[in-house]
C-alpha atoms as a PDB file:
ATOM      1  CA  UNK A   1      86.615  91.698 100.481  1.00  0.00           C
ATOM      2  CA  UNK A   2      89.517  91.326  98.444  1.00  0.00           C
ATOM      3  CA  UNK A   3      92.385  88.498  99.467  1.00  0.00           C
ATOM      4  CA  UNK A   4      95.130  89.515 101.665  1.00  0.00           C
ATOM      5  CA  UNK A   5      97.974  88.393  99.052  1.00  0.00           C
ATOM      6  CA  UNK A   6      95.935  89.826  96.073  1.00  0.00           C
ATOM      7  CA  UNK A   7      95.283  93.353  97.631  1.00  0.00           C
ATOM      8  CA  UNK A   8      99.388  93.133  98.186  1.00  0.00           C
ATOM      9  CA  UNK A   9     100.391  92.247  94.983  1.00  0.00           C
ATOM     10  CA  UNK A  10      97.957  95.008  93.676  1.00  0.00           C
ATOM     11  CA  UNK A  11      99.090  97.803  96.446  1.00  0.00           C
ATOM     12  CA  UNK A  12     103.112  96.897  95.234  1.00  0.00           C
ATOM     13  CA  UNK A  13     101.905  97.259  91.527  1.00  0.00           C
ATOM     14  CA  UNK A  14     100.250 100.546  92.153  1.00  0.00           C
ATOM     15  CA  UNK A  15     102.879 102.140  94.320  1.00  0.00           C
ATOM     16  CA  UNK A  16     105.881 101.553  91.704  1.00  0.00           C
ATOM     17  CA  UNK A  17     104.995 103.391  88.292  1.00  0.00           C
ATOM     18  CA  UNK A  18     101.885 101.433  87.285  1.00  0.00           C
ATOM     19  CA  UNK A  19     101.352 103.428  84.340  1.00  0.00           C
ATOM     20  CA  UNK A  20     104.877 102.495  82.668  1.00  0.00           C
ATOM     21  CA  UNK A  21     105.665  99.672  80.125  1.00  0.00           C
ATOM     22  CA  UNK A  22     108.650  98.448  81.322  1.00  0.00           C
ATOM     23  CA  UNK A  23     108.811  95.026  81.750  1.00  0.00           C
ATOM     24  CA  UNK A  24     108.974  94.955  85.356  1.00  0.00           C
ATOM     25  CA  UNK A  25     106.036  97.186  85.890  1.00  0.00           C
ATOM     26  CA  UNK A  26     103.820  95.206  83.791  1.00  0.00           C
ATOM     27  CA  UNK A  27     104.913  92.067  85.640  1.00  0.00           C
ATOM     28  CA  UNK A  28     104.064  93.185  88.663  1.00  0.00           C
ATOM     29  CA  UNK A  29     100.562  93.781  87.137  1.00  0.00           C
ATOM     30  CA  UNK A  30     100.621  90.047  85.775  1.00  0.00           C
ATOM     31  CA  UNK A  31     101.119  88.776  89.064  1.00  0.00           C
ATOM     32  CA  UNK A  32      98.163  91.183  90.615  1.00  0.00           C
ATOM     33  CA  UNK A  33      95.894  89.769  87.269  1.00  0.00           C
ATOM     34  CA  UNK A  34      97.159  85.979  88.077  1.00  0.00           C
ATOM     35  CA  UNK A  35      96.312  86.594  91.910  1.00  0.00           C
ATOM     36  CA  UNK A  36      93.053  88.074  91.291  1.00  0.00           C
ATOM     37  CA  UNK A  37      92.395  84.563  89.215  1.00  0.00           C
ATOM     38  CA  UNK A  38      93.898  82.472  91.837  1.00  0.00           C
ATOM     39  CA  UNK A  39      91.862  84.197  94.575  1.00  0.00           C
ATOM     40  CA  UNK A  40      88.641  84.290  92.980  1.00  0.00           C
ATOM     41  CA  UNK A  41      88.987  87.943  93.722  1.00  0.00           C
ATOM     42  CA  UNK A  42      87.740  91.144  91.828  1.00  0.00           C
ATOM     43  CA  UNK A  43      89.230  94.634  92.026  1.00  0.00           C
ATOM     44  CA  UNK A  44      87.166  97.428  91.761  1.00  0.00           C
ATOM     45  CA  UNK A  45      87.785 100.893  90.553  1.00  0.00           C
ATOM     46  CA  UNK A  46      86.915 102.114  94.172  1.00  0.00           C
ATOM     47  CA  UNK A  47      89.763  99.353  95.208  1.00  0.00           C
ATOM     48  CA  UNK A  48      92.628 100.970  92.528  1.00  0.00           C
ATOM     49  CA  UNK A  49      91.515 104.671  93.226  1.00  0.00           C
ATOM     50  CA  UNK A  50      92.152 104.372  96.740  1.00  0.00           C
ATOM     51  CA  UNK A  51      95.337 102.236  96.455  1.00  0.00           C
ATOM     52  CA  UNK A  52      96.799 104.582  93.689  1.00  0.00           C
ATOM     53  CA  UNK A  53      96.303 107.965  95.441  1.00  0.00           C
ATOM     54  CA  UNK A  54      97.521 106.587  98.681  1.00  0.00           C
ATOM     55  CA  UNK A  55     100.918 106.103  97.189  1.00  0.00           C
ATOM     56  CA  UNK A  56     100.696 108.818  94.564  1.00  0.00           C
ATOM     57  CA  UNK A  57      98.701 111.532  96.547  1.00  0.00           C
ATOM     58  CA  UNK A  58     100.331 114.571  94.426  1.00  0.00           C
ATOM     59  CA  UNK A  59      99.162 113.136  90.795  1.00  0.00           C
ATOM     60  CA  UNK A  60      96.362 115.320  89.877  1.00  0.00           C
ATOM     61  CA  UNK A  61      92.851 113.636  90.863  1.00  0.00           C
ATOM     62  CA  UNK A  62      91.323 113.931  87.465  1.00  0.00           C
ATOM     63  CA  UNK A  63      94.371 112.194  85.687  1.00  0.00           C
ATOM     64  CA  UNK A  64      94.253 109.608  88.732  1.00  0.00           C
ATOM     65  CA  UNK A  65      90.647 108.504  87.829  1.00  0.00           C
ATOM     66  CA  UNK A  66      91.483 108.627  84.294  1.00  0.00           C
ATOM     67  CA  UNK A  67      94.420 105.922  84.838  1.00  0.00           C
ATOM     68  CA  UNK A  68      91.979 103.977  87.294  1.00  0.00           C
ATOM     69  CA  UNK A  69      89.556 103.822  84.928  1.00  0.00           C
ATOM     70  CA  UNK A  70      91.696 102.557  82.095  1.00  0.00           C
ATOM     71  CA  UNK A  71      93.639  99.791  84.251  1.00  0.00           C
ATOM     72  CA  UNK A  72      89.484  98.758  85.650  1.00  0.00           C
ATOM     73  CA  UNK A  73      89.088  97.734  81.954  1.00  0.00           C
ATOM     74  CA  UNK A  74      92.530  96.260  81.407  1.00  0.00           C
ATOM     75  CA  UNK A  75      92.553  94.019  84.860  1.00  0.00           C
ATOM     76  CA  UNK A  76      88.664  92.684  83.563  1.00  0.00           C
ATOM     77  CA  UNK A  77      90.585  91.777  80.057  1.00  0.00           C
ATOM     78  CA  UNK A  78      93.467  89.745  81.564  1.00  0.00           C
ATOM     79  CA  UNK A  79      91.818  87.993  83.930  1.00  0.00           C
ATOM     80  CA  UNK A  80      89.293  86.837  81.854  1.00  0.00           C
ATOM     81  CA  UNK A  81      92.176  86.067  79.460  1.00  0.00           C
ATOM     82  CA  UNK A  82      93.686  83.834  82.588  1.00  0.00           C
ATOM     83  CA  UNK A  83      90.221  82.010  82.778  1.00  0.00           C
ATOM     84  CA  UNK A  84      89.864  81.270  79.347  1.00  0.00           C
ATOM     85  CA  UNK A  85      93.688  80.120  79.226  1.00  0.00           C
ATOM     86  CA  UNK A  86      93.700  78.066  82.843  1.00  0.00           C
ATOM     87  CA  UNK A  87      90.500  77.262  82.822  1.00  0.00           C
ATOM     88  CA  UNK A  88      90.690  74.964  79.582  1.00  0.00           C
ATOM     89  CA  UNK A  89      93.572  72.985  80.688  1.00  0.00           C
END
């Protein structure tokens, strides 16, 4: 079961505009990343799915898996980019 301050941090990202570039959105995904790393947590797809269409329920359900899907893979990157980095210190 995912932490209580990770699955917030990842609930904030997801209900802003996750899938923009602006700097603020992808902070707030660096700070979900850096929790899940902090935590010692892991965030399924099941997890984003269901946090994404809960604030977004009127995206269309195919492009909603399609985003989930991409941002599984991208989370998996940067945290193992945060263990390799914090880890070696």
């Amino acid at each position: 079961m995912m932490d209580k301050d990770t699955k917030e941090k990842m609930d904030f990202w997801l209900s802003q505009h996750p899938e923009s570039t602006h700097p603020l959105d992808e902070r707030r995904n660096f700070r979900f990343v850096l929790e899940l790393y902090l935590n010692h947590d892991n965030a399924q797809f099941e997890d984003l799915y269901e946090s994404f269409r809960h604030s977004h329920p009127t995206y269309d359900e195919q492009y909603s898996r399609e985003l989930c899907e991409k941002w599984d893979v991208e989370i998996s990157k940067l945290k193992r980019f945060a263990e390799y980095l914090l880890d070696e210190e």
